[in-house]
Protein backbone atom coordinates (compact mmCIF):
# COMPACT_ATOMS: atom_id res chain seq x y z
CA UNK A 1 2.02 -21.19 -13.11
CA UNK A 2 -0.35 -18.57 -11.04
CA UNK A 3 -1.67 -20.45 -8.21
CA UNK A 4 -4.49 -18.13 -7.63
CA UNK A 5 -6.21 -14.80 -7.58
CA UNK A 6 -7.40 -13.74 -4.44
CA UNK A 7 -10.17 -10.62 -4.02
CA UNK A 8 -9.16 -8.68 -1.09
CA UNK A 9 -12.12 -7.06 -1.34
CA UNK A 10 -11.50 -3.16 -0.88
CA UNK A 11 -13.19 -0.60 -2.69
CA UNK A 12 -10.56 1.05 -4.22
CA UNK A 13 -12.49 3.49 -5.87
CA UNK A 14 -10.75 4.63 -9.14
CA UNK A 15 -8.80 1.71 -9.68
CA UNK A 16 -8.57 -2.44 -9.25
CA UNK A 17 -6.47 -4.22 -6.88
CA UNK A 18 -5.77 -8.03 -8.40
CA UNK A 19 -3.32 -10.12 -6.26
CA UNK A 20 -1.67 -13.33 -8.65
CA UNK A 21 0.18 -16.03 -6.79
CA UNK A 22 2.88 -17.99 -8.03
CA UNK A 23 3.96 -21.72 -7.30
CA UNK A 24 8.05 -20.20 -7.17
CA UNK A 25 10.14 -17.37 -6.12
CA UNK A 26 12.17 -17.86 -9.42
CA UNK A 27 8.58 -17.95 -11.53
CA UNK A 28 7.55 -14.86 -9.76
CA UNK A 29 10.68 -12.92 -10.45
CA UNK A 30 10.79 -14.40 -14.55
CA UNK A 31 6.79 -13.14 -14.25
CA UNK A 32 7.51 -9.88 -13.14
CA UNK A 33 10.39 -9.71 -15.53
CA UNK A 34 7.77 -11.01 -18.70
CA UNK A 35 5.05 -8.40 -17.31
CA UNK A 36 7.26 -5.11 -17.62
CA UNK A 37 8.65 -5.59 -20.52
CA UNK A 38 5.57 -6.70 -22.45
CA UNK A 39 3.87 -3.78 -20.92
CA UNK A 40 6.39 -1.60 -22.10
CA UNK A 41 6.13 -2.85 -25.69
CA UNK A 42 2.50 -2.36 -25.67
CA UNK A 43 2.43 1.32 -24.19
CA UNK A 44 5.49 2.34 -27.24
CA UNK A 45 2.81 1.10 -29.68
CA UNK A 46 0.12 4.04 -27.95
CA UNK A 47 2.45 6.59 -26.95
CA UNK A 48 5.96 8.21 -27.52
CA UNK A 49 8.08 7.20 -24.61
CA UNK A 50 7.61 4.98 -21.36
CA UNK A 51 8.64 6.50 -17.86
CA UNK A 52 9.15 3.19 -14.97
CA UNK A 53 10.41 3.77 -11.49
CA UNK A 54 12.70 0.75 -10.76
CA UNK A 55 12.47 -0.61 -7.51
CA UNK A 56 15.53 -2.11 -5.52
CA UNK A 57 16.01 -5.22 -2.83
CA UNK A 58 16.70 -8.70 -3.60
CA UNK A 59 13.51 -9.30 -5.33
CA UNK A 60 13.92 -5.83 -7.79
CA UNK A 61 17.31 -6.10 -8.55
CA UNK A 62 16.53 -9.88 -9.44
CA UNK A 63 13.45 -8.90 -11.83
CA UNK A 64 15.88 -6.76 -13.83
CA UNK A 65 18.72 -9.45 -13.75
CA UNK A 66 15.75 -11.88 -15.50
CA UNK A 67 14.92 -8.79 -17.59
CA UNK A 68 18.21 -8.71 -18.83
CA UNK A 69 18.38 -12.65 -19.86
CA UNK A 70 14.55 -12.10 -21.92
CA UNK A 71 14.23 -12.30 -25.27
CA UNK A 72 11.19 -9.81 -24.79
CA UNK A 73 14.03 -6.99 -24.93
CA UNK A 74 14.47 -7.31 -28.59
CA UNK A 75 10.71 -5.79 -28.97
CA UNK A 76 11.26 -2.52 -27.11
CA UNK A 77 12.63 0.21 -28.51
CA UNK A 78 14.74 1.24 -25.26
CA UNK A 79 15.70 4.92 -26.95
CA UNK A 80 12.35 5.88 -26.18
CA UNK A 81 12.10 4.60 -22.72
CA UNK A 82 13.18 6.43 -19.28
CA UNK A 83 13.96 4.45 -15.93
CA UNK A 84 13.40 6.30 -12.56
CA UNK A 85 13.70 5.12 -9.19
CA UNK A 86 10.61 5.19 -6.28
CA UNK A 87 13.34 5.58 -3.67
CA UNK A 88 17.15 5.48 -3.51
CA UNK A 89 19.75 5.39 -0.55
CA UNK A 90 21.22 8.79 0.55
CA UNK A 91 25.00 7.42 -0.25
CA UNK A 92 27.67 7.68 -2.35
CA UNK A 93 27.50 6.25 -6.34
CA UNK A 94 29.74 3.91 -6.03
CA UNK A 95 28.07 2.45 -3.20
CA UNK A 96 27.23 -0.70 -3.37
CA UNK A 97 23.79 -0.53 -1.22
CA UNK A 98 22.88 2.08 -3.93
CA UNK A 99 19.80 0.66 -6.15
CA UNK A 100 20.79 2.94 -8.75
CA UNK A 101 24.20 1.20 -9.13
CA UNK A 102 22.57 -2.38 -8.57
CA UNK A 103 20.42 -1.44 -11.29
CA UNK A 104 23.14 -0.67 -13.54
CA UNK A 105 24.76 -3.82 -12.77
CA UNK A 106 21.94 -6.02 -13.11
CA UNK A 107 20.62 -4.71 -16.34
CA UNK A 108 21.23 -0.74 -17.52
CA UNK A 109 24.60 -1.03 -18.40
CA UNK A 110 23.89 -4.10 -20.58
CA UNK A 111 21.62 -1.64 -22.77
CA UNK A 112 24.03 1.23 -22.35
CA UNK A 113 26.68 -0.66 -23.95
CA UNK A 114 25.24 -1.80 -27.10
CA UNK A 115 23.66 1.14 -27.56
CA UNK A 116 19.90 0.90 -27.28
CA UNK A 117 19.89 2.86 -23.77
CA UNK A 118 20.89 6.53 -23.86
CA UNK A 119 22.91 7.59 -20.60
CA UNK A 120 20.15 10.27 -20.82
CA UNK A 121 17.66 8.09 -20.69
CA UNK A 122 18.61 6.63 -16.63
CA UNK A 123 17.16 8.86 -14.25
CA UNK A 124 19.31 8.22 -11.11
CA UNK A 125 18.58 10.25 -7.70
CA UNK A 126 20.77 12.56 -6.07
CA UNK A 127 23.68 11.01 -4.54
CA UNK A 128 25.82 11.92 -1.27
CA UNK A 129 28.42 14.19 -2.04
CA UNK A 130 29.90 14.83 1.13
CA UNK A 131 33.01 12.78 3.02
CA UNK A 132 32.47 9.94 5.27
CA UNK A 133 34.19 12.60 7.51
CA UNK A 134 31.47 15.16 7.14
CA UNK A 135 28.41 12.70 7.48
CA UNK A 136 29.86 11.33 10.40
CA UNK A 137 30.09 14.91 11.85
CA UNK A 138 26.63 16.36 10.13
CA UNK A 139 23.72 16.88 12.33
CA UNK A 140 20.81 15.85 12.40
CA UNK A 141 19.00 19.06 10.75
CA UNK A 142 22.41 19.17 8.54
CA UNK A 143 21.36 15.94 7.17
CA UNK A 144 17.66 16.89 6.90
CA UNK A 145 18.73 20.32 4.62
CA UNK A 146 20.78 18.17 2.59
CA UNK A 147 18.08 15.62 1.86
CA UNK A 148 15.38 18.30 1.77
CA UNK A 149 17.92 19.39 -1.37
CA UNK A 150 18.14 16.38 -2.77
CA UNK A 151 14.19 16.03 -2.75
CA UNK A 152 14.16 19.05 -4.44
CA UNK A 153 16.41 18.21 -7.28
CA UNK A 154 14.69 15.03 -8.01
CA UNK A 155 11.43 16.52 -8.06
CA UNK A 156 12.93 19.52 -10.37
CA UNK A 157 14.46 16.59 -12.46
CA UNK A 158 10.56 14.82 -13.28
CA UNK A 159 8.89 17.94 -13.62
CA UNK A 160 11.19 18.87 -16.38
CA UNK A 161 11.27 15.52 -18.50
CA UNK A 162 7.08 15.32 -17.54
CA UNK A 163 5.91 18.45 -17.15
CA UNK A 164 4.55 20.37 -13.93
CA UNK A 165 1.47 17.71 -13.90
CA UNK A 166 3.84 14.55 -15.78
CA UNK A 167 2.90 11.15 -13.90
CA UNK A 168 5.41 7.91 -14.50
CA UNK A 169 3.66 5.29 -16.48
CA UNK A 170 5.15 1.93 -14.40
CA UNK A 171 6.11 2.20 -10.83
CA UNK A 172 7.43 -1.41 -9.52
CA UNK A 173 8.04 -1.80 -5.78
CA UNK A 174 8.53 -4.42 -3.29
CA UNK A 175 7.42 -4.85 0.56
CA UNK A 176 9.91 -5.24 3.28
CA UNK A 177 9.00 -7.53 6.44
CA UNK A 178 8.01 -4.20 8.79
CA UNK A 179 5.20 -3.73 5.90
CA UNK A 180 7.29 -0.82 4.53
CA UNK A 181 7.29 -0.20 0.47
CA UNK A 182 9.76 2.51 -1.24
CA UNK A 183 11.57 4.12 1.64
CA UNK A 184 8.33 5.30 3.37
CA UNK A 185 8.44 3.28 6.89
CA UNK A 186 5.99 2.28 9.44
CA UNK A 187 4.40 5.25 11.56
CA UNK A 188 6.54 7.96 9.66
CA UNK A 189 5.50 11.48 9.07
CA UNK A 190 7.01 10.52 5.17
CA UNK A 191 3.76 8.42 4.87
CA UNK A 192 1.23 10.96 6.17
CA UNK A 193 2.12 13.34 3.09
CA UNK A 194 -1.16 14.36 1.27
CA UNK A 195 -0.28 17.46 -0.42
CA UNK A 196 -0.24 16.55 -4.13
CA UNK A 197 2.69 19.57 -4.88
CA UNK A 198 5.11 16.78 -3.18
CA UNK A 199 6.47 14.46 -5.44
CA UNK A 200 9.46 13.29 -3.57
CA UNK A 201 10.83 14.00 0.12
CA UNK A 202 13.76 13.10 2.23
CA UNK A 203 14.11 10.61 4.90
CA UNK A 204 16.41 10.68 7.85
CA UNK A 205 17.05 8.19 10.60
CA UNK A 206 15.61 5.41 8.42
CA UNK A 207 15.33 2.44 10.77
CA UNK A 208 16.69 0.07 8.00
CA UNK A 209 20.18 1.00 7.15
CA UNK A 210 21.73 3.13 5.39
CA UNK A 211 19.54 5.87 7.27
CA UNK A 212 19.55 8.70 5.11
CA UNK A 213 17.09 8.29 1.73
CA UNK A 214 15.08 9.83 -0.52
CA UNK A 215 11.44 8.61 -1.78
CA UNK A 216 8.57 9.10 -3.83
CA UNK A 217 5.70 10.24 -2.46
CA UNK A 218 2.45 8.29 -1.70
CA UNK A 219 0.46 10.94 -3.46
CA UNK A 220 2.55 11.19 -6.77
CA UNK A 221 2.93 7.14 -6.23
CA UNK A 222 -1.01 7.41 -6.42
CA UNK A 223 -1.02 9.07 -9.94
CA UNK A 224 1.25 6.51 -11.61
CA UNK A 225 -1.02 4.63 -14.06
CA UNK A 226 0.24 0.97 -13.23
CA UNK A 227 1.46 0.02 -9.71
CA UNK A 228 3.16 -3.46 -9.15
CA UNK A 229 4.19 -4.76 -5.93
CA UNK A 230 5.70 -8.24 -5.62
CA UNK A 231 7.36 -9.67 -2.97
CA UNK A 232 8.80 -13.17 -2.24
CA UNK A 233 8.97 -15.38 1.64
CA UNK A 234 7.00 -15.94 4.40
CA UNK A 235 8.66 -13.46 6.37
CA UNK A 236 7.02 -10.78 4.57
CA UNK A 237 3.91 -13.02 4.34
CA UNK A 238 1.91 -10.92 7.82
CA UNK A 239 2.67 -7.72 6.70
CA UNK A 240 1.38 -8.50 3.02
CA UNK A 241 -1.49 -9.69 4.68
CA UNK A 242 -2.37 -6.39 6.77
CA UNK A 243 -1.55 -4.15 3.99
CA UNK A 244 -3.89 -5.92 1.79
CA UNK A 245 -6.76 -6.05 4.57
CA UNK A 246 -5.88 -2.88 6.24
CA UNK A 247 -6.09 -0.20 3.19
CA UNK A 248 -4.29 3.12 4.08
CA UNK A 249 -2.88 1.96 7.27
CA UNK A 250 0.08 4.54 8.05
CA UNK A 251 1.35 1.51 10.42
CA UNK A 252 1.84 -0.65 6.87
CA UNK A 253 2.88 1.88 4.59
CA UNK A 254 2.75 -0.83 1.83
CA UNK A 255 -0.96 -0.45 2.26
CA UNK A 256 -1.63 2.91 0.52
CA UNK A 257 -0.06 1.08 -2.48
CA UNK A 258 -2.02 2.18 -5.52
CA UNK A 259 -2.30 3.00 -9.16
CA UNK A 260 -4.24 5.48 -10.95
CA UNK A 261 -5.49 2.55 -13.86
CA UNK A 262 -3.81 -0.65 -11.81
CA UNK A 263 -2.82 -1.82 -8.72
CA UNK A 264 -0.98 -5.16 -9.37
CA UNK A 265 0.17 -7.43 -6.17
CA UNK A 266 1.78 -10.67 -7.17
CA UNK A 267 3.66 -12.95 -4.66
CA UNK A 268 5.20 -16.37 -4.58
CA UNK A 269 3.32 -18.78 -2.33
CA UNK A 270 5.23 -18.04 0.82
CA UNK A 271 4.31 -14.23 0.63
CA UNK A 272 1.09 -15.14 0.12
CA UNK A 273 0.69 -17.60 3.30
CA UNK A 274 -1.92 -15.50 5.29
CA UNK A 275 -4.38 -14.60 2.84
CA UNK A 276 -7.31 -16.08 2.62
């Protein structure tokens, strides 16, 4: 099934970067499905809950829909763990670009209904609460206040279930074809953040749509204990490859990907075209 490890051969000082290729899209997506829940099952056996930022996109959304179909879901004790999101788009919940609502119907709902999730347990970001109407009309430092809110709450929301200095145990993300990963984009000031007080920020005048989001931060990213990043096609295939050669390159955000104990890339053989 894994077609290769490849060493891209960057010191990454406190923690190990491993890259894993796989033959498939489809056994990429079941592999990343297999790998969260088992690692889930083996942190409930060493500790009392498990915190895991979801990731959206085609390839997230299907990891959970394959999560879903497991039979590795009979093993976890889902009371006792908490899903998050590394970013989220600025709209309304019922919107369907929303990864929190993709989520849901992919997989969260499925637990929710037979009772092993607790509503309590889903950790959605804030949502857009104003009319079509009024974001049509908002300007541009309207939109920034609002988002700058909605930062704020979300923040609020993990210091409160973690604790001041609480860190997510899982954080899952995928790459997009401009090298970007959660919603922090090439060249932004979003990516630049260093101050370690900043857990999550807004973004406006996202250049892919919707434009307004919110996002994780690279430095609170940085103190998640495992990091996974997968990502499926040749069209993301060059910007893997930079962000894999060209560590903490604010031109491929996806570069300052990192875990505290594990930084996990794994790719189908497409993404994986321009390695060496």
């Amino acid at each position: 099934m894994i077609i290769g490890t490849i060493n891209a051969g960057v010191d990454m000082a406190d923690t190990s970067r491993n890259i894993l290729v796989y033959n498939t899209e489809d056994i990429l997506i079941n592999t990343v499905a297999a790998r969260l829940l088992l690692r889930i099952s083996d942190l409930l056996t060493a500790q009392d809950r498990v915190d895991v930022a979801l990731t959206g996109g085609t390839d997230g959304i299907a990891v959970l829909a394959a999560a879903a179909q497991s039979p590795l879901t009979a093993a976890i004790d889902f009371s006792r763990v908490h899903f998050w999101w590394g970013d989220e788009r600025f709209v309304a919940s019922d919107d369907g670009d929303r990864n929190a609502l993709q989520a849901r119907e992919a997989w969260l709902n499925a637990l929710i209904d037979t009772g092993e999730l607790p509503e309590s347990n889903i950790h959605e970001m804030p949502t857009e609460l104003r009319s079509p109407a009024e974001v049509e009309a908002a300007s541009t430092d309207e939109h920034d206040e609002v988002l700058r809110a909605a930062a704020r709450d979300y923040q609020a929301q993990l210091e409160r279930e973690l604790g001041a200095d609480g860190t997510l145990d899982i954080a899952l993300f995928g790459v997009g074809p401009d090298g970007h990963f959660a919603s922090l984009f090439p060249g932004r000031e979003e990516v630049r953040i260093e101050d370690e007080s900043v857990k999550c920020i807004g973004v406006s005048n996202s250049p892919k749509m919707p434009p307004l989001r919110v996002s994780l931060t690279v430095p609170y990213i940085h103190k998640t204990d495992f990091v996974w990043v997968f990502a499926s096609g040749e069209r993301k295939s060059e910007a893997i490859a930079r962000a894999l050669y060209e560590p903490d390159n604010y031109h491929v955000p996806s570069s300052f990907a990192r875990g505290a104990e594990e930084t996990l890339w794994m790719l189908d053989k497409a993404a994986a075209a321009n390695l060496a």
